[in-house]
N, C-alpha and C. Protein backbone atom coordinates (compact mmCIF):
# COMPACT_ATOMS: atom_id res chain seq x y z
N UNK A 1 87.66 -51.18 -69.42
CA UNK A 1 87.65 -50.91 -68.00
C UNK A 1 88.86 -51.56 -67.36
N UNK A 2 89.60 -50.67 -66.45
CA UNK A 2 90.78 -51.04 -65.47
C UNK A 2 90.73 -50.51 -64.43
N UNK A 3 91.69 -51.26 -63.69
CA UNK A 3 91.70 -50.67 -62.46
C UNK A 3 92.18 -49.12 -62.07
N UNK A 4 92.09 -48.69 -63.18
CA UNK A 4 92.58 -47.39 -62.87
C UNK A 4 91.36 -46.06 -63.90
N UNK A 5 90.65 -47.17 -64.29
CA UNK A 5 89.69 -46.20 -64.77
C UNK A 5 88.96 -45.46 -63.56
N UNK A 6 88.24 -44.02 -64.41
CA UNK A 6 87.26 -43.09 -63.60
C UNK A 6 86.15 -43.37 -62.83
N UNK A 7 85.63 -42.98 -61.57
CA UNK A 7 84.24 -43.94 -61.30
C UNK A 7 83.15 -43.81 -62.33
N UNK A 8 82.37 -44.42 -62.69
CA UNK A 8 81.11 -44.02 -62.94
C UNK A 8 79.71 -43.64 -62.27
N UNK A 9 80.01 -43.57 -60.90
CA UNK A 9 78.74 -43.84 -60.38
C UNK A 9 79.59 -43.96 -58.68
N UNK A 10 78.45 -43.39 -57.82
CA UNK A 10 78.75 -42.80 -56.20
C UNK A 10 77.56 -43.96 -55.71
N UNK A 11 77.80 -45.00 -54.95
CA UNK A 11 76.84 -45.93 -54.30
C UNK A 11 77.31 -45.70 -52.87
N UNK A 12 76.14 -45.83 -51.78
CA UNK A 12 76.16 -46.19 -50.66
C UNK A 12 76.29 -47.69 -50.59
N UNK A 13 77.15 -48.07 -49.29
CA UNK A 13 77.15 -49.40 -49.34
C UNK A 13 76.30 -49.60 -48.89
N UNK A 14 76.12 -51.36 -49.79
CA UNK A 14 75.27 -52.32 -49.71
C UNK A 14 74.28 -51.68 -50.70
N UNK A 15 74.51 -51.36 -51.85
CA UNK A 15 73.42 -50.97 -52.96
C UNK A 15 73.66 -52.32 -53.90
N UNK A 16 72.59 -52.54 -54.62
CA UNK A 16 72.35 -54.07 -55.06
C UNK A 16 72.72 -53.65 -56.90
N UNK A 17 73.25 -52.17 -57.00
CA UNK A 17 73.22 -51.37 -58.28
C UNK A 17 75.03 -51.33 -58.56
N UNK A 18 75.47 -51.62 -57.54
CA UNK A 18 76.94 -51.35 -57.29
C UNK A 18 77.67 -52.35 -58.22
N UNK A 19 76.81 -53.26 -58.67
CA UNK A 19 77.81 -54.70 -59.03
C UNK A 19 78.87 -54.80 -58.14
N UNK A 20 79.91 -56.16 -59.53
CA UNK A 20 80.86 -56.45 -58.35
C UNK A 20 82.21 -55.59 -58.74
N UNK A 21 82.19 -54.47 -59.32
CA UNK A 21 83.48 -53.77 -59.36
C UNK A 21 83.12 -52.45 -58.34
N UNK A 22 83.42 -52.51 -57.30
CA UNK A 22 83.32 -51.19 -56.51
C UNK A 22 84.67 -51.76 -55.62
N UNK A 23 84.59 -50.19 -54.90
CA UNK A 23 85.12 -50.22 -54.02
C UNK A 23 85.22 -49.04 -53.02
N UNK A 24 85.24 -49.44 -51.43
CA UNK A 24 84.70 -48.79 -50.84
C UNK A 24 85.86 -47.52 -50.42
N UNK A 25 84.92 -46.36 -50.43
CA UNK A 25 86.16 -45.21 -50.13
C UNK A 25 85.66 -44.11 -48.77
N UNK A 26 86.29 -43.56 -48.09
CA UNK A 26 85.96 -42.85 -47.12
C UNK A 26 84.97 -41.68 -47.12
N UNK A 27 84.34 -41.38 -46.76
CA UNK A 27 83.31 -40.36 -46.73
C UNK A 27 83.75 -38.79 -48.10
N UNK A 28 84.80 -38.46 -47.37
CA UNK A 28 85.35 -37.33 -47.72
C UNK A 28 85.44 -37.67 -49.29
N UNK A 29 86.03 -38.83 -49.94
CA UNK A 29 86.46 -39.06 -50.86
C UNK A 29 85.14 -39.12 -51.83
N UNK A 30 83.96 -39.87 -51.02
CA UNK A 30 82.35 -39.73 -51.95
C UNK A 30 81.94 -38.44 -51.97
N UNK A 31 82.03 -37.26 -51.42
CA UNK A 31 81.63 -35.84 -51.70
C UNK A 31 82.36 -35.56 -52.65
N UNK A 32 83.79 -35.45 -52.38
CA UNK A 32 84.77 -34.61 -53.38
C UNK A 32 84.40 -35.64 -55.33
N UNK A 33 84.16 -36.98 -54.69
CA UNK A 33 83.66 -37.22 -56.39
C UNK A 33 82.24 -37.01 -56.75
N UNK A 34 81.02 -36.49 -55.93
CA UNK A 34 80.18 -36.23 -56.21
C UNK A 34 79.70 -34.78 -56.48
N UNK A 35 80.47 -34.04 -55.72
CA UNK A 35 80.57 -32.47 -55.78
C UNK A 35 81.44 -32.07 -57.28
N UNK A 36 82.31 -33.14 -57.86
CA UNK A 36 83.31 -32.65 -59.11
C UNK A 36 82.24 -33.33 -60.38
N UNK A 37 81.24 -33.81 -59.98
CA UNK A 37 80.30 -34.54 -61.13
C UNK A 37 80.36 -35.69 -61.22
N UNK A 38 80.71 -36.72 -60.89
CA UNK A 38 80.27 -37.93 -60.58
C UNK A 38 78.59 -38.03 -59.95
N UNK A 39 78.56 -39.49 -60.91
CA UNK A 39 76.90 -39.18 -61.30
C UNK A 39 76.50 -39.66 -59.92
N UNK A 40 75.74 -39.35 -58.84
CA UNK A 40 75.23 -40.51 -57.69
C UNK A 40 74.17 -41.16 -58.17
N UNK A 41 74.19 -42.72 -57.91
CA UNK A 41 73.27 -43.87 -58.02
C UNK A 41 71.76 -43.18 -57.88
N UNK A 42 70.91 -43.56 -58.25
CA UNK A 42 69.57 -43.14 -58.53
C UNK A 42 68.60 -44.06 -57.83
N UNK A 43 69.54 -45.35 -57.45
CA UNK A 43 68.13 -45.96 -56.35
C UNK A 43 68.83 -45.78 -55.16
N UNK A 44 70.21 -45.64 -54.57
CA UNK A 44 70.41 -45.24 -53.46
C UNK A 44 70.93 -44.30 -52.77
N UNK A 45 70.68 -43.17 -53.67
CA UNK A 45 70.86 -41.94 -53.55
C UNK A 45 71.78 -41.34 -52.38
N UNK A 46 73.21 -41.51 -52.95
CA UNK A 46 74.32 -41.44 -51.76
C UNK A 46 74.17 -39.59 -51.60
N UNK A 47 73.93 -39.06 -52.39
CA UNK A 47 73.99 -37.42 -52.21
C UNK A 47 73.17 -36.97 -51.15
N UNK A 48 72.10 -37.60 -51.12
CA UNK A 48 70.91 -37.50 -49.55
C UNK A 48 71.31 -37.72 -48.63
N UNK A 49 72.42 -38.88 -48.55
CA UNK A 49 72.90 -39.74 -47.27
C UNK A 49 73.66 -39.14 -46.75
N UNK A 50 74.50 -38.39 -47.70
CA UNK A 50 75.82 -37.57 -47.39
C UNK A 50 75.50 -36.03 -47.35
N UNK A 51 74.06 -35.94 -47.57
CA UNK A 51 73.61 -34.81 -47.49
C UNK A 51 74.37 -33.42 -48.34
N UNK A 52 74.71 -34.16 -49.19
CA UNK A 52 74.74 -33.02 -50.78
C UNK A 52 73.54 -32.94 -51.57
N UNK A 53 73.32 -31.92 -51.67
CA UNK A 53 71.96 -31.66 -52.39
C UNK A 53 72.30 -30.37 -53.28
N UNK A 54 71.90 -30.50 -54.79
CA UNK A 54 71.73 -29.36 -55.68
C UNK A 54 71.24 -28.52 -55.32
């Protein structure tokens, strides 16, 4: 893992699942990686928040 690796994982802030390697990105930027397959977090379900839904 580097700083230039892929995300693994779409958290809303303040998720307790996030550990300490995140970092926070603008709205637009959490759809476009959740809409291309980036997995969203499963206890804080950023796809609901942001209102992407399968």
């Amino acid at each position: 893992m580097n700083r230039d690796s892929l995300p693994v994982a779409v958290h809303v802030g303040g998720c307790h699942m996030a550990g300490k390697r995140w970092k926070g990105v603008p709205r637009d930027v959490a759809v476009g990686a959740l809409t291309e397959g980036v997995q969203a977090c499963g206890h804080c379900h950023p796809d609901t928040v942001l209102g992407i839904l399968d």
